[in-house]
Protein backbone atom coordinates (compact mmCIF):
# COMPACT_ATOMS: atom_id res chain seq x y z
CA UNK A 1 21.10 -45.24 -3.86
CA UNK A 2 21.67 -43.45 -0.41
CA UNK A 3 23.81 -40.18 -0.74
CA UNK A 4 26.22 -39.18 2.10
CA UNK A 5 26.92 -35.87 3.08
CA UNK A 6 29.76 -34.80 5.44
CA UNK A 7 29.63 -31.14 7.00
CA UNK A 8 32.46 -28.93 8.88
CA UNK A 9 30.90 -26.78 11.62
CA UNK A 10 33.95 -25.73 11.74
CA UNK A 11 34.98 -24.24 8.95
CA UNK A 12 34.82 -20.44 8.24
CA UNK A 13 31.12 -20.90 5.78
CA UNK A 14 29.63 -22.27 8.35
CA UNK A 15 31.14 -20.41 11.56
CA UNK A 16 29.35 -17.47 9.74
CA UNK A 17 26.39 -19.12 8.92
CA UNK A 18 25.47 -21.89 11.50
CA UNK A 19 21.89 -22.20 10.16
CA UNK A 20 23.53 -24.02 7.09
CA UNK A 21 24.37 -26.90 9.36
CA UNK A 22 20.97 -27.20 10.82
CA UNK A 23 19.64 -27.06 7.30
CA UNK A 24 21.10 -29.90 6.23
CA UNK A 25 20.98 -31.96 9.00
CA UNK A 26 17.32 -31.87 8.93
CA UNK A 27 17.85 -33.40 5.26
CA UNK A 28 18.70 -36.80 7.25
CA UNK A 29 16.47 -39.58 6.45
CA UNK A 30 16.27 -43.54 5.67
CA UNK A 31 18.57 -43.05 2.64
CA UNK A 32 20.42 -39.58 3.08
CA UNK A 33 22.89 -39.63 6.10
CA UNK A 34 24.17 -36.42 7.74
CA UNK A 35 27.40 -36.69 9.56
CA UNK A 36 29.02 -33.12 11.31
CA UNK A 37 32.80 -33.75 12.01
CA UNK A 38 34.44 -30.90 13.99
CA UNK A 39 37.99 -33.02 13.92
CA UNK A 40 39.86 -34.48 11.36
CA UNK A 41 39.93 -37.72 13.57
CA UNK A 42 36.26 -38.24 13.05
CA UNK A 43 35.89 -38.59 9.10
CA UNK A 44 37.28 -42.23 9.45
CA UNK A 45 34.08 -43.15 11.01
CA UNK A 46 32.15 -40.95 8.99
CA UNK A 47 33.59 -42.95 5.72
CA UNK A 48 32.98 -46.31 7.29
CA UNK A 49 29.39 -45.11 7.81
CA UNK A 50 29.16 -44.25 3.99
CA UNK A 51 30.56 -47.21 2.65
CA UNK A 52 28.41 -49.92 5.12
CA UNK A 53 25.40 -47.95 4.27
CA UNK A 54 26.18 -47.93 0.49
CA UNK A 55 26.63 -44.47 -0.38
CA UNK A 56 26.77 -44.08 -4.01
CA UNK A 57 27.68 -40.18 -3.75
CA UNK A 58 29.42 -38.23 -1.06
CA UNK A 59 28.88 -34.18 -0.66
CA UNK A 60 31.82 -32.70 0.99
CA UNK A 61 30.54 -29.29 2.59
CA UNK A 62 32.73 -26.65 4.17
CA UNK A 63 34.55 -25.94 1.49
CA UNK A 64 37.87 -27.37 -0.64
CA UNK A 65 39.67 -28.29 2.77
CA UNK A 66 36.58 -30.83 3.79
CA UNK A 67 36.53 -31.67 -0.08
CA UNK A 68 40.46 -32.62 0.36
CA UNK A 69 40.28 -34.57 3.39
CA UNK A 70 37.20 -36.55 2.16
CA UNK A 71 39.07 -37.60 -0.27
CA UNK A 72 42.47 -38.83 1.20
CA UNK A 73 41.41 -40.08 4.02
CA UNK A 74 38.85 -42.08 2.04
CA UNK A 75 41.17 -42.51 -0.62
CA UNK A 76 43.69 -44.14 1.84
CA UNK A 77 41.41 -46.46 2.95
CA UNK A 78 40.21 -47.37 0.24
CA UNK A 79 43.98 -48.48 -1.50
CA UNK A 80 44.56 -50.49 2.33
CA UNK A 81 41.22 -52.61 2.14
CA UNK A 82 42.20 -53.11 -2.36
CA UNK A 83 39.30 -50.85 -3.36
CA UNK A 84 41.02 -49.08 -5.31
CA UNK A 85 44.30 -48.37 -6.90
CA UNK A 86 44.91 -44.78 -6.34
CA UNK A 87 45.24 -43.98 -10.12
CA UNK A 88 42.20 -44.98 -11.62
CA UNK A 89 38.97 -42.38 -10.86
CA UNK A 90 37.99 -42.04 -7.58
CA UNK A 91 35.36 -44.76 -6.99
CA UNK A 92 32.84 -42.62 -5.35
CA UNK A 93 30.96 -39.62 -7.49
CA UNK A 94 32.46 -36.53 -4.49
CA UNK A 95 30.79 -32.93 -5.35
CA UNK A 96 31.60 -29.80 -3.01
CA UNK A 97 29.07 -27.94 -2.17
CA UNK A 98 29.39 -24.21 -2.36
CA UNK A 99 31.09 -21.88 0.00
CA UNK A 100 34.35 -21.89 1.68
CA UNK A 101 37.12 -19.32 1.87
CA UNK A 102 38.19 -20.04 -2.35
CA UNK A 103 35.62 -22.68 -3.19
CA UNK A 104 37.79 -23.64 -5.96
CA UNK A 105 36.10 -26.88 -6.77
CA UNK A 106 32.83 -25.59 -6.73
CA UNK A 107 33.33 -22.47 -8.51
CA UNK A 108 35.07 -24.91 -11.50
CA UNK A 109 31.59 -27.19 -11.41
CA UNK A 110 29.17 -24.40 -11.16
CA UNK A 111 28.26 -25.15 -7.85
CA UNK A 112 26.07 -21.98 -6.50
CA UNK A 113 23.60 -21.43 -3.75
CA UNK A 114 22.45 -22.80 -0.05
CA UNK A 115 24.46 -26.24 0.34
CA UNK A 116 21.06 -27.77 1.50
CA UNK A 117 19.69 -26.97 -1.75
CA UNK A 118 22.35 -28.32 -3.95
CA UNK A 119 21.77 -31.41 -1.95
CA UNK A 120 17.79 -31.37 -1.87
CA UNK A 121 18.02 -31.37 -5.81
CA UNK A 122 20.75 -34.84 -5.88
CA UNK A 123 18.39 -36.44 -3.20
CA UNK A 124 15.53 -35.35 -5.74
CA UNK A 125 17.10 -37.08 -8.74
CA UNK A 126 18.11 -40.23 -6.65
CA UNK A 127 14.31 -40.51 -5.43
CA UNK A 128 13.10 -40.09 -8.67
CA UNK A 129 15.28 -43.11 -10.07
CA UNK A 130 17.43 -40.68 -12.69
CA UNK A 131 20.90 -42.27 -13.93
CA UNK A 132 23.10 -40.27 -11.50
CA UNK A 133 25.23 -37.42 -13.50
CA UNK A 134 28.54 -36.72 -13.16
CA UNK A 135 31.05 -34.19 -14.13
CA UNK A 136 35.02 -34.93 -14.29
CA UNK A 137 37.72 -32.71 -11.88
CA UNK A 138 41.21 -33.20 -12.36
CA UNK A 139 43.55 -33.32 -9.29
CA UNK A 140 47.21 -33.55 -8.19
CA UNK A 141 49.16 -36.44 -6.97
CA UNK A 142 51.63 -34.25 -4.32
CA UNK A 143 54.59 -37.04 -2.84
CA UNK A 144 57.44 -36.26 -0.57
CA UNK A 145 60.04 -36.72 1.99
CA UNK A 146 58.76 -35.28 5.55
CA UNK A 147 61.36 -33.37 8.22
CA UNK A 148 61.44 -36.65 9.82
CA UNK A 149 62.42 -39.18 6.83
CA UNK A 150 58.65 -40.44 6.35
CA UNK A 151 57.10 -40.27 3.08
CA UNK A 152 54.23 -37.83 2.12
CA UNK A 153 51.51 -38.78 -0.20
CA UNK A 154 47.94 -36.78 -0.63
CA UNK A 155 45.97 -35.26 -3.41
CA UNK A 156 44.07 -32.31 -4.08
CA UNK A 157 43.39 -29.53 -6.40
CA UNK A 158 45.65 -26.36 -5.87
CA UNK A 159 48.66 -25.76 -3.72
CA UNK A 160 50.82 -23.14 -2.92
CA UNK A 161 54.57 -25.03 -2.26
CA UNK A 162 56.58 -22.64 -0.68
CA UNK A 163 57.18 -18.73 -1.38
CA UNK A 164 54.66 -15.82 -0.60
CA UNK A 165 51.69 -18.08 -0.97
CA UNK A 166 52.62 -20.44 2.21
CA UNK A 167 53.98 -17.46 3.90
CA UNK A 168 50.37 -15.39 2.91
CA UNK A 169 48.30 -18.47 4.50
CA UNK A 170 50.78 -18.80 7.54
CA UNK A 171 49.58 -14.93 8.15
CA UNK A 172 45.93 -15.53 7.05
CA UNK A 173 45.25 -18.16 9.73
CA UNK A 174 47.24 -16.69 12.64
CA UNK A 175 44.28 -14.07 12.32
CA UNK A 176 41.33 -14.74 15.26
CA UNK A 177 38.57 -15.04 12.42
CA UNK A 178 40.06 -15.17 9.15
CA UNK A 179 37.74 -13.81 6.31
CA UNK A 180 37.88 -11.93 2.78
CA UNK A 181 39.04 -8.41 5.18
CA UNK A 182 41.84 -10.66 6.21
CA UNK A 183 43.17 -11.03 2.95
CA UNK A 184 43.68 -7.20 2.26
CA UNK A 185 44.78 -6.48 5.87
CA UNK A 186 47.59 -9.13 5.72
CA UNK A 187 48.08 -8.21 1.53
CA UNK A 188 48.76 -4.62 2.70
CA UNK A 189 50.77 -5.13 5.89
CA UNK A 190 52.94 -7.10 3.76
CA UNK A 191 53.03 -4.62 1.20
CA UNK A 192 53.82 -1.63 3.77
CA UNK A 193 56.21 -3.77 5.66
CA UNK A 194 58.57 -4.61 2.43
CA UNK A 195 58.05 -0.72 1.69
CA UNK A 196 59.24 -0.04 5.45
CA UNK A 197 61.94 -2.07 4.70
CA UNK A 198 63.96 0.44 2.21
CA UNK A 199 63.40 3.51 5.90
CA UNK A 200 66.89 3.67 6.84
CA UNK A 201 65.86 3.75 10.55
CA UNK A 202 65.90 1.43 13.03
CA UNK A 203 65.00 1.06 16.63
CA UNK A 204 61.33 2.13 16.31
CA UNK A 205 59.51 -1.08 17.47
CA UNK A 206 56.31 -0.93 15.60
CA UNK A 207 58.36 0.14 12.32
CA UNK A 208 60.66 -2.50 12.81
CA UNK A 209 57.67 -5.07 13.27
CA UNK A 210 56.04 -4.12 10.11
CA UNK A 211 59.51 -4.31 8.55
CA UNK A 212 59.83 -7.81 10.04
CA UNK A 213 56.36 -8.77 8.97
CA UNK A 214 57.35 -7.50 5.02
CA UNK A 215 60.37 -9.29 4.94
CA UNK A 216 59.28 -12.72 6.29
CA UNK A 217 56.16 -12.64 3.64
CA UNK A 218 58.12 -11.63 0.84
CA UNK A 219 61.56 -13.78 1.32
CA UNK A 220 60.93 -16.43 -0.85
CA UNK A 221 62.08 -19.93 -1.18
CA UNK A 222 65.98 -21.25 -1.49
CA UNK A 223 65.00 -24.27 -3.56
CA UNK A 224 66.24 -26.33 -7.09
CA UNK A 225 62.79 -26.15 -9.27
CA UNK A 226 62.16 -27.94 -12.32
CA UNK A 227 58.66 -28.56 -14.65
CA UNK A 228 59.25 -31.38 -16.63
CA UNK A 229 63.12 -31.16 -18.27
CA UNK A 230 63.03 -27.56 -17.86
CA UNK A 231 65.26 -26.26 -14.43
CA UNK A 232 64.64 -22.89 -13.14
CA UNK A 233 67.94 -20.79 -12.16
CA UNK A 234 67.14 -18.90 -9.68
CA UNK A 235 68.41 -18.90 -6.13
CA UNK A 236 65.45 -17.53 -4.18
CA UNK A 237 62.09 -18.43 -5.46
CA UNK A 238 58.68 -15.99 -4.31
CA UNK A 239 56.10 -17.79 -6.45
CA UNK A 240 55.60 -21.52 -6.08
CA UNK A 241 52.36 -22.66 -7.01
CA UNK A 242 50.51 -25.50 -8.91
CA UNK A 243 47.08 -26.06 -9.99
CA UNK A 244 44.97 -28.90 -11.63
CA UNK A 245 41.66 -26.96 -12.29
CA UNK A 246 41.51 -23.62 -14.41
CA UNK A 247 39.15 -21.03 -11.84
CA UNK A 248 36.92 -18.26 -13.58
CA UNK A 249 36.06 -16.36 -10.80
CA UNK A 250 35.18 -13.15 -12.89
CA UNK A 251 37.38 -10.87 -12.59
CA UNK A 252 40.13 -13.24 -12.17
CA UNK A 253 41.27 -16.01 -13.95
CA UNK A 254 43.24 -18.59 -12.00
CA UNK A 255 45.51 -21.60 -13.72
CA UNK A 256 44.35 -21.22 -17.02
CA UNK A 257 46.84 -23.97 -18.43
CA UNK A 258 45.00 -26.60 -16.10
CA UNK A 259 42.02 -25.91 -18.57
CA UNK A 260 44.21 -28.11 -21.00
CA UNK A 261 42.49 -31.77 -20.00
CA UNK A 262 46.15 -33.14 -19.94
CA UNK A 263 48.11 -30.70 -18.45
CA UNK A 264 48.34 -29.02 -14.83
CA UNK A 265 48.90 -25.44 -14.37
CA UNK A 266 52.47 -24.91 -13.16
CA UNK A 267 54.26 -21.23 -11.73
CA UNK A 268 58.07 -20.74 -10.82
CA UNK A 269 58.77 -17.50 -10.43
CA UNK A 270 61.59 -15.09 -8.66
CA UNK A 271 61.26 -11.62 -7.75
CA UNK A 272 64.06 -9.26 -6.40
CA UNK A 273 63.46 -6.74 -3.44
CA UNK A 274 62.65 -3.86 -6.20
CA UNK A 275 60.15 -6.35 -8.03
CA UNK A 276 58.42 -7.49 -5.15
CA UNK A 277 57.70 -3.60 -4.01
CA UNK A 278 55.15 -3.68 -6.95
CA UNK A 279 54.64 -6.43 -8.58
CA UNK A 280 53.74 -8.28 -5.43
CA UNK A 281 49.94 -7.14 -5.75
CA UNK A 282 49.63 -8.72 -10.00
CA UNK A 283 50.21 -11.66 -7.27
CA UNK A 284 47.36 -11.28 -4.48
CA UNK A 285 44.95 -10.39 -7.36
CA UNK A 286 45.64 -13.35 -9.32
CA UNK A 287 47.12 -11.61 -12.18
CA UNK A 288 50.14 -12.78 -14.63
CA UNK A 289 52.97 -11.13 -12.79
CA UNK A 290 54.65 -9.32 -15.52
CA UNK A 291 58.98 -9.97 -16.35
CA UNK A 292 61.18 -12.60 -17.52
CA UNK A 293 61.77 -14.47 -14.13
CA UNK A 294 57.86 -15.59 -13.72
CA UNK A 295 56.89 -18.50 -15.24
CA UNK A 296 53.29 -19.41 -15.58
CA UNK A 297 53.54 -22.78 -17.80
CA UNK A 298 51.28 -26.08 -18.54
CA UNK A 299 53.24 -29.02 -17.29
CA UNK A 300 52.69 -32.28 -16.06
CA UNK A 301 55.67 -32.85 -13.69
CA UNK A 302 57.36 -30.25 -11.01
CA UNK A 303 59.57 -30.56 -8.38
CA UNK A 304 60.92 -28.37 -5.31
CA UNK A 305 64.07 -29.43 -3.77
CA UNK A 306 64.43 -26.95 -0.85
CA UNK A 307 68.24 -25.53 -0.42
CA UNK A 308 70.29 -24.30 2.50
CA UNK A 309 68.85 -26.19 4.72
CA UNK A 310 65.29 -24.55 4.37
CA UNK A 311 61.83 -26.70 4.06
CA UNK A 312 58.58 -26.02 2.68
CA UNK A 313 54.68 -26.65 4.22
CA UNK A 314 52.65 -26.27 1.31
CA UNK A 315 49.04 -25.61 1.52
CA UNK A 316 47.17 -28.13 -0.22
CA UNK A 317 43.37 -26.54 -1.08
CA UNK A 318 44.27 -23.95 1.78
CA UNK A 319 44.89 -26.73 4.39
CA UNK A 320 48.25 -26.57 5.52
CA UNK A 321 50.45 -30.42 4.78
CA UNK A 322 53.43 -31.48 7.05
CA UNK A 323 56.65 -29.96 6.33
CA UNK A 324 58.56 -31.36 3.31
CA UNK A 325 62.25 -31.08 2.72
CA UNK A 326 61.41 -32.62 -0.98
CA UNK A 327 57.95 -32.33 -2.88
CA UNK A 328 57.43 -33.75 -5.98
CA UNK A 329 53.46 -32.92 -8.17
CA UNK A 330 52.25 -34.76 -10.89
CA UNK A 331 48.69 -35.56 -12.03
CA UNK A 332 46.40 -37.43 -10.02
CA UNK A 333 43.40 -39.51 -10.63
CA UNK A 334 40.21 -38.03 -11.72
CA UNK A 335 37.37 -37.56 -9.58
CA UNK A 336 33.42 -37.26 -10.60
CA UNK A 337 31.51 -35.09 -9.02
CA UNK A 338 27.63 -35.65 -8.46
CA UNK A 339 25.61 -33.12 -10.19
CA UNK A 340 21.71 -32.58 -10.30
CA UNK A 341 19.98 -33.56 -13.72
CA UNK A 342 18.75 -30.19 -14.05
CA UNK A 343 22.13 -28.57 -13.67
C-alpha cells in the first residue's frame, strides 16, 4: 500500500522552515514517494505518479491551499478518466499535514507536530500491515459564472466570497512575506484608515492613503444574497463567508454550525460606516459580530449574485479563485483523511 506525499516549498510553513522539506524527502523509498511542486502546473504529474504507482493515501503538506489543489486537480481528473463521480467520497484517503498560514483542516483532524513525523507514523502502520484509518471532512461544492462567461467549479473547505475577508487576503498577500505580524499590521491599518476616514481634511498624502486603504477594506459587497429560501436585504454586504468544518482553535471558535454533520456554516452580514469603526475587530478575531444585520446561520445552500456591475474573487482555503460575477455553495463530497492507528 504505497503512500504519496506532495510538498509546497513554496508555501509560507516551509519558506520558514526549509528543513521540513528535506525531512521528508529523505522519507522516499520503494513504497513512499516524495514529490516537491513549486507550481501549480506540476501536481498533474505528481497525481499521475500516485495513481500508476498505486497510492492508497495522499498527504498534502503546505498547508489547506496544497490540501485544495490536491484535491481538484485530482478530483478533475479523476471525473474525465470515470473514476469518480464528483459526489460520492473522494476515492483517495487525503490528510493535511500540519502547518500553513490557518491549517484549518488539520487543526479540525488533530493534526499536530513535524509533517515528517505525522507521515513516519502512516508509513509505520502501512509497513506493519494495519487496516488503514480514516477520519471523515466535510467540504463545499463552490460553482459559478467567470468574468468571461466560463463556468467555475472547485471544492474546498472555507471561503471568504466577497466583503472584508477577500479584501483582508487581497492586502495580506500584497505583503513581501506574509505571516501572523501581517495579519495585525493590515487588521490595524484598516482599522486606522476607516477611523481616518471621519478627519475632515484632505490633501495630506499619507492621511489620505491610509484613508484610501480603510475604505477599500471595509466597502463591502453590492450583491443579492440568499441561504436556502431566506434573502438578505441589504444593499452593501461586509461579511461573506462560508464554511464546511467547525475550527477550535482555542481561543476562537470558527463555523460552529458546520459542526452539524449536515449542515455548512453560512454568514451574511452588513455593517454601516459607524458599525464597521468597531465592530470590525469581533471580525478579525473570529468572534460573533454583535447586531441585527449579521447573520451567522447553518445552511446548506447560499448564493451571491454581485450588483452594480461589481464581481467577487473569493478565496477558497486562502487561495485566491478566478473572478465570479455569480457564485453559488452547496455541500460537497466527503473526503477521508489518513490517520495513524495510534492517533
Amino acid at each position: 500500500m504505497p503512500i504519496g506525499i506532495v510538498t509546497n516549498p513554496r508555501s509560507k510553513k516551509n519558506l520558514r522552515n526549509p528543513g521540513n522539506i528535506r525531512r521528508l524527502m529523505d522519507l522516499e523509498a520503494e513504497d513512499v514517494l516524495v514529490r516537491a511542486t513549486s507550481d501549480l502546473s506540476e501536481i498533474p504529474d505528481v497525481i499521475d505518479e500516485f495513481l500508476d504507482a498505486g497510492c492508497e493515501a495522499w498527504i498534502a503538506d503546505g498547508g489547506d491551499g496544497t490540501l485544495h489543489w490536491l484535491l481538484n486537480v485530482a478530483g478533475d481528473k479523476l471525473k474525465k478518466e470515470g473514476r469518480w463521480d464528483g459526489v460520492s467520497p473522494f476515492p483517495i484517503p487525503l490528510s493535511p499535514a500540519n502547518g500553513g498560514t490557518a491549517g484549518f483542516v488539520a487543526k479540525k483532524l488533530g493534526i499536530k507536530g513535524p509533517s515528517d513525523l505525522f507521515a513516519q507514523s502512516l508509513i509505520d502502520d502501512m509497513r506493519a500491515g494495519k487496516t488503514l484509518k480514516t477520519q471523515p471532512v466535510k467540504t463545499l461544492h463552490f460553482s459559478g459564472t467567470k468574468v468571461d462567461g466560463g463556468e467555475f467549479d472547485q471544492l474546498g473547505f472555507a471561503a471568504a466570497l466577497g466583503g472584508i475577508g477577500e479584501r483582508f487576503f487581497e492586502q495580506y498577500y500584497a505583503e513581501p512575506n506574509p505571516n501572523k505580524w501581517t495579519i495585525i499590521y493590515v487588521t490595524m491599518r484598516a482599522a486606522l484608515g476607516h477611523l481616518a476616514s471621519f478627519v475632515p481634511v484632505g490633501g495630506i498624502g499619507w492621511l489620505d492613503r491610509l484613508k484610501d486603504y480603510g475604505r477599500r477594506m471595509l466597502e463591502g459587497t453590492n450583491a443579492i444574497v440568499t441561504v436556502d429560501d431566506q434573502q438578505f436585504h441589504y444593499d452593501t454586504f461586509q461579511g461573506l463567508y462560508a464554511g464546511a468544518i467547525d475550527v477550535d482553535l482555542g481561543t476562537i471558535a470558527l463555523f460552529s454550525y458546520a459542526s452539524d454533520p449536515d449542515k455548512m456554516h453560512y454568514v451574511a452580514g452588513a455593517l454601516d460606516r459607524i458599525e464597521c469603526t468597531w465592530k470590525w475587530f469581533f471580525l478579525v478575531l473570529g468572534r460573533p459580530v454583535p447586531g441585527g444585520t449579521w447573520h451567522e446561520l447553518p445552511g446548506i445552500n447560499m448564493s451571491v449574485i454581485p450588483q452594480g456591475g461589481q464581481t467577487v474573487t473569493p478565496v477558497i482555503d486562502g487561495e485566491f479563485a478566478d473572478t465570479l460575477t455569480t457564485i453559488h455553495v452547496k455541500p460537497g463530497p466527503l473526503v477521508y483523511a489518513a490517520m495513524p492507528s495510534s492517533k
